[in-house]
Protein backbone atom coordinates (compact mmCIF):
# COMPACT_ATOMS: atom_id res chain seq x y z
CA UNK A 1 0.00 0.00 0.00
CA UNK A 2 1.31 3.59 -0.70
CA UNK A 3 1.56 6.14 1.48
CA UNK A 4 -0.68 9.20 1.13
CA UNK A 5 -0.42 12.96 3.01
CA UNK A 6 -3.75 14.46 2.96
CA UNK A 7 -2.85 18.31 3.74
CA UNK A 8 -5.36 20.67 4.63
CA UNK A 9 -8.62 18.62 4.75
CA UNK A 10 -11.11 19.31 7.61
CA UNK A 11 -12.21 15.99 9.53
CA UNK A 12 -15.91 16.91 9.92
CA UNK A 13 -15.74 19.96 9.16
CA UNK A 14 -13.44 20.93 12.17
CA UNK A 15 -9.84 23.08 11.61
CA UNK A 16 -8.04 22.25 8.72
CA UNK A 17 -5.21 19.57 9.23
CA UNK A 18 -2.95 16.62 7.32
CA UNK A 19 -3.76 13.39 7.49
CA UNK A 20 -0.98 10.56 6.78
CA UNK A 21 -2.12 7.32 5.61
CA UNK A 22 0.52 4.29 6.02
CA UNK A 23 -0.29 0.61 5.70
CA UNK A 24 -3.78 1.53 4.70
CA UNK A 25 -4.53 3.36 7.98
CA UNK A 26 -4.28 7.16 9.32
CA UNK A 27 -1.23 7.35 11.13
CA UNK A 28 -1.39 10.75 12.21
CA UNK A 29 -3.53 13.65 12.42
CA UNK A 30 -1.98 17.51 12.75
CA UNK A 31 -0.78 20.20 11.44
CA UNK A 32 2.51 20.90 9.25
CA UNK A 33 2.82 16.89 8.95
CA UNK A 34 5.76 15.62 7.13
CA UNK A 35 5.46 12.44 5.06
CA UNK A 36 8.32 10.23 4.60
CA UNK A 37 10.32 9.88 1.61
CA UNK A 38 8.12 8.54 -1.25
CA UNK A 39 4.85 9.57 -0.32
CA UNK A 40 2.39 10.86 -2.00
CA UNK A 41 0.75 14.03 -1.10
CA UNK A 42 -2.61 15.05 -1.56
CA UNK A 43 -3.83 19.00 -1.46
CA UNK A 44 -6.63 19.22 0.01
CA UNK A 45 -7.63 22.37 -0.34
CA UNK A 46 -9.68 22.99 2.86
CA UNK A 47 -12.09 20.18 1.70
CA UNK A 48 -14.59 18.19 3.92
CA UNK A 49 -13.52 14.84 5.17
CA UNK A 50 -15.37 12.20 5.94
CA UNK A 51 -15.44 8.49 7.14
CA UNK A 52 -16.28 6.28 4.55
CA UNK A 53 -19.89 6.05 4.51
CA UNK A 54 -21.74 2.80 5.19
CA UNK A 55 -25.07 1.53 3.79
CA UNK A 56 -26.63 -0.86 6.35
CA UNK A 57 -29.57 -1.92 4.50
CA UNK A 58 -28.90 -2.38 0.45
CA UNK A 59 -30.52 -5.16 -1.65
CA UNK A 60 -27.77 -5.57 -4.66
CA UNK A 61 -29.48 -8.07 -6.05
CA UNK A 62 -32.35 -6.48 -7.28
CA UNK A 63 -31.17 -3.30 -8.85
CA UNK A 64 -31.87 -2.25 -12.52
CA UNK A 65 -28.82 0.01 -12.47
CA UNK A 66 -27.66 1.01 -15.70
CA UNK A 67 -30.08 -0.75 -17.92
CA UNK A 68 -32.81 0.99 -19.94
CA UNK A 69 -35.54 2.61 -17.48
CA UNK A 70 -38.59 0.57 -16.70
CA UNK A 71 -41.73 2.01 -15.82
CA UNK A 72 -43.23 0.79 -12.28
CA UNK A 73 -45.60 -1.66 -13.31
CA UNK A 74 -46.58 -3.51 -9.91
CA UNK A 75 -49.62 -3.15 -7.95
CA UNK A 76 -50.37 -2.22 -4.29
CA UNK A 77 -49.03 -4.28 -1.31
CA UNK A 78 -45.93 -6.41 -0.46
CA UNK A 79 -47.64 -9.59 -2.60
CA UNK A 80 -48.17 -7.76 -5.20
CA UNK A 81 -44.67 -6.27 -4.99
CA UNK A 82 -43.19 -9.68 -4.79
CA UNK A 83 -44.88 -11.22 -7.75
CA UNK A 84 -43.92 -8.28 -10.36
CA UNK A 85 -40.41 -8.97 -9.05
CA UNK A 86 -40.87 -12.56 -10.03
CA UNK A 87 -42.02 -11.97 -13.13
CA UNK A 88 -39.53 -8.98 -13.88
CA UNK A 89 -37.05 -11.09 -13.15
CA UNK A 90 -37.94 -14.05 -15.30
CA UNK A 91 -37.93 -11.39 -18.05
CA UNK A 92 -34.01 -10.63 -17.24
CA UNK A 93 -32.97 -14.11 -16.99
CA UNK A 94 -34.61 -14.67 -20.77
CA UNK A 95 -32.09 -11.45 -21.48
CA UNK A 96 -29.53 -12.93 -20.40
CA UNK A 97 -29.11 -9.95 -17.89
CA UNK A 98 -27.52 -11.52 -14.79
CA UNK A 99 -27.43 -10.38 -11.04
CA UNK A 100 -23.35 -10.12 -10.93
CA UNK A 101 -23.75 -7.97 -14.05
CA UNK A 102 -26.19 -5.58 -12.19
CA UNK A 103 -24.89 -5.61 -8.71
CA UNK A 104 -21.28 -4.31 -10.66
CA UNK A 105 -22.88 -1.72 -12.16
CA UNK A 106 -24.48 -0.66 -8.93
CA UNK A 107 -20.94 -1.14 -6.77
CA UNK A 108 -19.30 1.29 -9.45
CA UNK A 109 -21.75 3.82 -8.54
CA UNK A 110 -21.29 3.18 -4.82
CA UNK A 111 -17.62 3.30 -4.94
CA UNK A 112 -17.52 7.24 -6.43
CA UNK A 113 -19.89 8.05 -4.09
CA UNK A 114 -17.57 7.52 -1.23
CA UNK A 115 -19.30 4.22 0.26
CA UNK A 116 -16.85 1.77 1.89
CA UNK A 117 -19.10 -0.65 3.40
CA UNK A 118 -22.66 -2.30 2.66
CA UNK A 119 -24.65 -4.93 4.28
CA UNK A 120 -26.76 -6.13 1.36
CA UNK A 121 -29.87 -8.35 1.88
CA UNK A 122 -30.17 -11.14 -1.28
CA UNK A 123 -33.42 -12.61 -2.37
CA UNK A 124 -33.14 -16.57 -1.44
CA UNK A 125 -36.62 -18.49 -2.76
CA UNK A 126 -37.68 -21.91 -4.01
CA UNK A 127 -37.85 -19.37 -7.38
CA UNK A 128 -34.39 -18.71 -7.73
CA UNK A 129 -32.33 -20.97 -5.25
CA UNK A 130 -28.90 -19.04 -4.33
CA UNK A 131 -29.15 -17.93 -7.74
CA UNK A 132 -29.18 -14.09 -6.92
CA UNK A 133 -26.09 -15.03 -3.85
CA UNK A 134 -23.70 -16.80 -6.09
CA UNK A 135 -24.42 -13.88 -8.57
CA UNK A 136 -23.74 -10.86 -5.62
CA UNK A 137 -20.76 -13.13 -4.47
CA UNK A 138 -19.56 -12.84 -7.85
CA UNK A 139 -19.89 -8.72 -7.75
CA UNK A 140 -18.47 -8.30 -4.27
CA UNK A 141 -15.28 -10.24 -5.24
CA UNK A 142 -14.82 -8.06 -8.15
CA UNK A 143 -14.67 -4.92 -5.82
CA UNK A 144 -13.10 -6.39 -2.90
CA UNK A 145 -10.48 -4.42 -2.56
CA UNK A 146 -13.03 -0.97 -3.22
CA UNK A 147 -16.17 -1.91 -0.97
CA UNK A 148 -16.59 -4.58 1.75
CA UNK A 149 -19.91 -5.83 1.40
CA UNK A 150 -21.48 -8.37 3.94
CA UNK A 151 -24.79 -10.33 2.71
CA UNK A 152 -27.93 -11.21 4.22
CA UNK A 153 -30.07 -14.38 3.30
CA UNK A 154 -33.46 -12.75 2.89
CA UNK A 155 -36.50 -14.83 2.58
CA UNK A 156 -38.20 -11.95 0.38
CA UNK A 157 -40.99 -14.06 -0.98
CA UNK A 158 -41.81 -15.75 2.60
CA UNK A 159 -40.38 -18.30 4.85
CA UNK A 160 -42.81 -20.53 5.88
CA UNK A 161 -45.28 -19.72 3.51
CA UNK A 162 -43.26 -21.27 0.83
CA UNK A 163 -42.18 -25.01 2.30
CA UNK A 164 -38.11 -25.58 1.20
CA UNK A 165 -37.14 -21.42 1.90
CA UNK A 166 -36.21 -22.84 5.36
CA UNK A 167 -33.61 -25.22 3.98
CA UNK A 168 -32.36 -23.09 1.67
CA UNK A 169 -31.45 -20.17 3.95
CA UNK A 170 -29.48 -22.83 5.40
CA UNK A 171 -27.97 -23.44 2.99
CA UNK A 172 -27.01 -20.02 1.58
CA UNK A 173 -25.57 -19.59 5.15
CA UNK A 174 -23.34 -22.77 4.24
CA UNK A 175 -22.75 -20.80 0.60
CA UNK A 176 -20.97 -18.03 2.25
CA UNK A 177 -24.25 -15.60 3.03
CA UNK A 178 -22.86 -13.40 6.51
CA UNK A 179 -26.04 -12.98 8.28
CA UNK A 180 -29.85 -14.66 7.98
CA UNK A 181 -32.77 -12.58 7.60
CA UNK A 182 -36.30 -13.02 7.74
CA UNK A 183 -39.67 -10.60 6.66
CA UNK A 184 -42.38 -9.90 8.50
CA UNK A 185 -42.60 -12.85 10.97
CA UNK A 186 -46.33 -11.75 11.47
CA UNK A 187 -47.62 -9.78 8.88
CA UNK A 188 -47.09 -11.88 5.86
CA UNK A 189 -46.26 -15.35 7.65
CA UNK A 190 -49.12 -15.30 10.13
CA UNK A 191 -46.90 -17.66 12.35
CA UNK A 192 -44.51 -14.93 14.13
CA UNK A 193 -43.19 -17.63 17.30
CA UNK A 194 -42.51 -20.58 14.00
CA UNK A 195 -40.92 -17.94 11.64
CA UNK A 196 -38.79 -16.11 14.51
CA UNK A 197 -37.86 -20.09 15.99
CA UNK A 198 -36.37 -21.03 12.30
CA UNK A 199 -34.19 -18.43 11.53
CA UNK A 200 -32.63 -18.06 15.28
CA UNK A 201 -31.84 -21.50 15.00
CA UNK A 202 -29.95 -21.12 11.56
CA UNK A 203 -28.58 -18.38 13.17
CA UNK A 204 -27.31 -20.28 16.13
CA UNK A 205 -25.92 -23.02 14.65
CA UNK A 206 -23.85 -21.20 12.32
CA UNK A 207 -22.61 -18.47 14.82
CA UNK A 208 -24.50 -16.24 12.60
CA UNK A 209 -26.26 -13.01 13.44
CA UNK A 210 -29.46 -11.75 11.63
CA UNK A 211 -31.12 -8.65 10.21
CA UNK A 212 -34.76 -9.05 10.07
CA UNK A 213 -37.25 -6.98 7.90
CA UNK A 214 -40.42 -5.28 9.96
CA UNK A 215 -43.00 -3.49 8.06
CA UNK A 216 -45.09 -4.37 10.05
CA UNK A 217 -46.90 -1.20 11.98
CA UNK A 218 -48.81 -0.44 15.50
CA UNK A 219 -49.04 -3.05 17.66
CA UNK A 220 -48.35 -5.74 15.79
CA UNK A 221 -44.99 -4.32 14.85
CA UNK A 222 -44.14 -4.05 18.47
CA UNK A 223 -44.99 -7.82 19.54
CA UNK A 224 -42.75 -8.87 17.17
CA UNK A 225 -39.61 -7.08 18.62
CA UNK A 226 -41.17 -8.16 21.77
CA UNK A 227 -40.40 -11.38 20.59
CA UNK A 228 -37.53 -10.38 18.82
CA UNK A 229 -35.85 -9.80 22.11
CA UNK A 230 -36.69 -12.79 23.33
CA UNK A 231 -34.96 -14.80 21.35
CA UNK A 232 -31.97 -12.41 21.90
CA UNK A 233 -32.15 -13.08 25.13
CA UNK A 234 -32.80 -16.42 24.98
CA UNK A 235 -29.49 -17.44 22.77
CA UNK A 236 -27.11 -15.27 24.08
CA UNK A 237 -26.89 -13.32 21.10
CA UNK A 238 -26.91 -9.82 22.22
CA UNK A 239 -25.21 -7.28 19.82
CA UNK A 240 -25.94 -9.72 16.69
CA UNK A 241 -29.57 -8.80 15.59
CA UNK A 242 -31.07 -5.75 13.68
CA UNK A 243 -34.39 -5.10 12.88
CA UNK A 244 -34.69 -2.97 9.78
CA UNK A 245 -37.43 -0.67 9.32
CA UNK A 246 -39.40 -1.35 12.23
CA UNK A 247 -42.08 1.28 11.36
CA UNK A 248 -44.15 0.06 14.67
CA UNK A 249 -41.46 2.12 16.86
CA UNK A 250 -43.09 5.22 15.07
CA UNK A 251 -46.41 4.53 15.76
CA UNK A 252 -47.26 3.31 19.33
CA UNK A 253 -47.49 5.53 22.31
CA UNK A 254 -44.67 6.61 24.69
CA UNK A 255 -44.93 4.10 27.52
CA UNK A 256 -45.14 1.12 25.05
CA UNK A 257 -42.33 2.68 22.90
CA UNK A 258 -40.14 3.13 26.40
CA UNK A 259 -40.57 -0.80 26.95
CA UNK A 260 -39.15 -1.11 23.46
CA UNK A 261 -36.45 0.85 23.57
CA UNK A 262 -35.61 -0.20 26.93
CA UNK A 263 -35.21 -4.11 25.94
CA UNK A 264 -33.57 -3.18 22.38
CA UNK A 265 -30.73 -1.28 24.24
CA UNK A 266 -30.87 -3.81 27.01
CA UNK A 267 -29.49 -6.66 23.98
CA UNK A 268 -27.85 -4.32 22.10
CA UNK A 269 -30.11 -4.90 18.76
CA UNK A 270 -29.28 -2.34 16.44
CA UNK A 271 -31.80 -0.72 13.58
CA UNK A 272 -31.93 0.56 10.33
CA UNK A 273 -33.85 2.99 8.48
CA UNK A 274 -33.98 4.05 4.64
CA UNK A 275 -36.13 7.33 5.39
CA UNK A 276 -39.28 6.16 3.37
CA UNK A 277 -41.37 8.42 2.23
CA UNK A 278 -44.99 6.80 3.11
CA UNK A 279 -43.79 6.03 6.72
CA UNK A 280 -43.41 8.30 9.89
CA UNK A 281 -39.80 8.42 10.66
CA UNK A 282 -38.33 6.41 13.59
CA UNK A 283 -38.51 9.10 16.60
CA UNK A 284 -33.99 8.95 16.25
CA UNK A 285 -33.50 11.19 18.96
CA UNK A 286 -35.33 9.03 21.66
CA UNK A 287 -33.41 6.01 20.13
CA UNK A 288 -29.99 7.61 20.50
CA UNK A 289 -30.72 8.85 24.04
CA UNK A 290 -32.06 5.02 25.04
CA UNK A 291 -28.12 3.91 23.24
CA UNK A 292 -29.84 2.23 20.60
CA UNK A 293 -27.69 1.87 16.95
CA UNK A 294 -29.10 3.43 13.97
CA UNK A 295 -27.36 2.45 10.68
CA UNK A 296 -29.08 4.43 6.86
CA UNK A 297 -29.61 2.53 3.75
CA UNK A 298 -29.98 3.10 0.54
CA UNK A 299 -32.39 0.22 0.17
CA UNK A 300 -33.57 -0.65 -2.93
CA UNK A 301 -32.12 1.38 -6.18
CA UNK A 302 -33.76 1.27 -9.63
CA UNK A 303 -35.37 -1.59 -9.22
CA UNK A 304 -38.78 -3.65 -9.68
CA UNK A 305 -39.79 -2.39 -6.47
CA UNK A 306 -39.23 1.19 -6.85
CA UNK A 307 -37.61 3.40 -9.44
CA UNK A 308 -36.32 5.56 -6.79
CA UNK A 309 -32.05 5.46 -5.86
CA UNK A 310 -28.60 5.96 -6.89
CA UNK A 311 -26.61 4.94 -4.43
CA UNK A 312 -25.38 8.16 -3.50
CA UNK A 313 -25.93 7.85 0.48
CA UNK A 314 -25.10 11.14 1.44
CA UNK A 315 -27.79 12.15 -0.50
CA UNK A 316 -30.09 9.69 1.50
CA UNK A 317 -29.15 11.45 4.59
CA UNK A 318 -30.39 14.50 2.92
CA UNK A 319 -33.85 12.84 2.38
CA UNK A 320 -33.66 11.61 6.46
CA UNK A 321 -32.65 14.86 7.27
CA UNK A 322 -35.77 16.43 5.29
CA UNK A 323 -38.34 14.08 6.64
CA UNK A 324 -37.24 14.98 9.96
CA UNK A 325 -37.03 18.63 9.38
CA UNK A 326 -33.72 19.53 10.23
CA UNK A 327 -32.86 23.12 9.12
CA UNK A 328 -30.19 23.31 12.16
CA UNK A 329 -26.33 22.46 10.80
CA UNK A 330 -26.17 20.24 14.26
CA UNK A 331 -29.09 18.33 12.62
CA UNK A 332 -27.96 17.62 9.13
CA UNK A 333 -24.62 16.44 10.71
CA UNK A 334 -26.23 13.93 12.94
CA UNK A 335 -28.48 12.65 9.84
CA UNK A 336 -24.90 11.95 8.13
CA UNK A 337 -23.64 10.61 11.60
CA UNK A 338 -26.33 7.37 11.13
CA UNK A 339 -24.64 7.04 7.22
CA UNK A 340 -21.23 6.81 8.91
CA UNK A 341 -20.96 6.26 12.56
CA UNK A 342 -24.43 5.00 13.01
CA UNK A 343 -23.50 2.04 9.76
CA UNK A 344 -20.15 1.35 11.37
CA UNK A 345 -22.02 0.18 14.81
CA UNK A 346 -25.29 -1.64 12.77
CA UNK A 347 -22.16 -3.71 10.90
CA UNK A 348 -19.95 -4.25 13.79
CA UNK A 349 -16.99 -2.86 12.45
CA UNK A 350 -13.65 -1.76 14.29
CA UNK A 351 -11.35 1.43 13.61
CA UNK A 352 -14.10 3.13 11.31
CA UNK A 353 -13.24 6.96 11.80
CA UNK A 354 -10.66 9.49 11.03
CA UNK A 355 -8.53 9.32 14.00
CA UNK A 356 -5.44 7.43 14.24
CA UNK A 357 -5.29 3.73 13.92
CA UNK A 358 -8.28 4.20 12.44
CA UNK A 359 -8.50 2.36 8.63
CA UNK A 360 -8.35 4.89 6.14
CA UNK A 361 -11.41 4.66 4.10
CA UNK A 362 -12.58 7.96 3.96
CA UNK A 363 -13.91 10.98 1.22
CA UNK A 364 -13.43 14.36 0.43
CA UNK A 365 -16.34 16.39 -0.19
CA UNK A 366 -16.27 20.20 -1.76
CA UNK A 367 -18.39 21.57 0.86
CA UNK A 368 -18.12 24.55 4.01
CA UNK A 369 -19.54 22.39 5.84
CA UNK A 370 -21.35 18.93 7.10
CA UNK A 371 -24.65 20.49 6.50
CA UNK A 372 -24.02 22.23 3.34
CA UNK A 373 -22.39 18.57 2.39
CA UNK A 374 -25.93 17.02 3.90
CA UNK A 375 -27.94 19.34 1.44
CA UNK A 376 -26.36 19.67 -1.06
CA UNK A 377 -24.45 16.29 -1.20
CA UNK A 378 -21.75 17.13 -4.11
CA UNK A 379 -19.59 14.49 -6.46
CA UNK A 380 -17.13 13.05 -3.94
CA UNK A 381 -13.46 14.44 -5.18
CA UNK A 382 -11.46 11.90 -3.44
CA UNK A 383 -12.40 8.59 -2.09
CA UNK A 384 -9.86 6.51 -0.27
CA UNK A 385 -10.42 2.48 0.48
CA UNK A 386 -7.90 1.44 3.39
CA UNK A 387 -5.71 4.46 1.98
CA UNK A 388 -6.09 3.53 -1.92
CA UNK A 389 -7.47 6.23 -4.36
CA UNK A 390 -10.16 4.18 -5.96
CA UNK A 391 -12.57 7.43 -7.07
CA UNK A 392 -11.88 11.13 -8.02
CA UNK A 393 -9.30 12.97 -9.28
């Protein structure tokens, strides 16, 4: 690895000062560094630095990036949703349009964007097998030295609702898959103690944590974490279990939500949001005073479930930030703190940051700053993956 001086970049936004980058990590942080002989060094130029940002809740497998655009064509509801996808992609499989071709395209646009990490969920059904894994496998390897990415096993069509989906998140966990998901234990299963049962024991025997979709609102949203915890609990595996979405923590009232909070800090199950737009957003300042982790995603990007995305994440902290009306530059920096800081703890990862020892995956943003680089979320000009240039100039 080469070794890089940064001079006069501001960490955050904070004074200007050089950062040296040896062995792939920041060495030092000051003023007036000197690099030794050899290196390379980098003006600046009183940009914006920033960690290297971290999606915590992608789905690579399903994007449409870079193909032709496709009109929405599915109906209302998550069924509905999940049979267009079927269908859709049937259609690309008859193209010959594979998933390693599209999650590549997608990682490209990830990589200039600054992004340095990504937990993706991939579709595994009695449909497609570990079709859409091998193929996501295939596109991670192909950037492993520009993005980490860590998969999910994602039941997206149903787990028990579809007999074999069971076995075969097994065996995607065997395949290589990082965590095991699951989707709306209640709401679409209808059997929330059998659904929540299978994948915690994948999970266990494996030494696997899990991420597990909740749409599911009100009431019925919150007895599933209820049970969610549980589990936790119950196998010891605190600090290895998110719940993404989990709209319900919007919707009930205070005491109930207290409860919630109370046993999600208590087993240290972390959450991530994607700031939809038909959803209340997740009350984040009572979650970060109860110490619960908030990671951003991207979600899904140009795909058959929404045209929406492209995979620029600081400008989905821009749309978090504007459903939660922040005006406030305090605000808009704590919006990019989930894309960041907030990713780093949903993913579990260590030296994440721009001090030293810390890995030096990082980007340089032309902006005043955090909030102006919240808002108005410009082309990254440098992007560094453990201290090699692999975007900008």
């Amino acid at each position: 690895m080469s070794t890089l001086l940064l001079t006069g970049v501001r960490p955050l936004g904070g004074p200007a000062r050089d950062l040296l980058v040896e062995g792939g990590r920041i060495t030092a942080v000051g003023e007036g560094l000197a690099g030794p002989g050899g290196a390379t060094v980098v003006d600046g130029r009183g940009q914006l630095a920033v960690p290297g940002l971290v999606d915590a809740h992608a789905h690579l497998d399903k994007t449409l990036w870079g193909l032709p655009w496709r009109p929405h064509t599915a109906g209302d509801g998550l069924a509905a949703l999940i049979d267009n996808e079927h269908r859709g992609r049937a259609e690309l499989r008859r193209q010959g349009i594979t998933v390693a071709q599209r999650a590549t395209a997608l990682l490209a646009a990830y990589v200039a964007a600054g992004t340095s990490h990504i937990r993706s969920h991939v579709d595994v059904d009695t449909a497609a097998g570990l079709d859409s894994l091998h193929g996501v496998m295939e596109a991670r390897d192909a950037f492993a030295d520009r993005v980490q990415v860590e998969l999910v096993a994602f039941p997206q069509s149903g787990l028990l609702v579809r007999p074999g989906t069971v076995e075969l998140l097994e065996a995607a966990v065997r395949a290589g898959a990082d965590l095991v998901g699951g989707l709306d234990p209640a709401g679409f299963d209808h059997r929330p103690a059998e659904h929540l049962d299978a994948i915690f024991a994948i999970a266990a025997r494996h030494g696997r944590g899990l991420d597990i979709h909740l749409h599911d609102g009100g009431e019925l949203g919150a007895f599933t974490i209820d049970l969610i915890i549980e589990r936790t609990r119950a196998l010891g595996l605190a600090g290895m279990v998110t719940i993404s979405h989990a709209f319900a923590l919007a919707e009930v009232p205070g005491p109930r939500l207290e409860g919630l909070l109370e046993g999600l800090a208590g087993q240290r199950i972390s959450l991530t949001t994607v700031a939809p737009g038909n959803r209340p957003p997740l009350p984040l300042a009572r979650l970060a005073a109860a110490g619960v982790t908030v990671g951003l995603g991207c979600d899904g990007i140009r795909d058959l479930w929404s045209p929406w995305g492209d995979g620029d994440l600081l400008g989905r902290a821009a749309l978090l930030a504007w459903r939660a009306g922040a005006r406030r530059d305090q605000d808009l920096a704590a919006a990019l703190e989930l894309a960041t800081t907030g990713g780093a703890g949903v993913l579990g990862l260590d030296g994440h940051g721009l001090e030293p020892g810390c890995w030096a995956d990082l980007a340089l943003i032309p902006a005043a700053t955090v909030g102006e680089a919240v808002v108005a979320h410009p082309p990254r000009s440098l992007v560094l993956k453990r201290g090699r240039v692999v975007a900008g100039a």
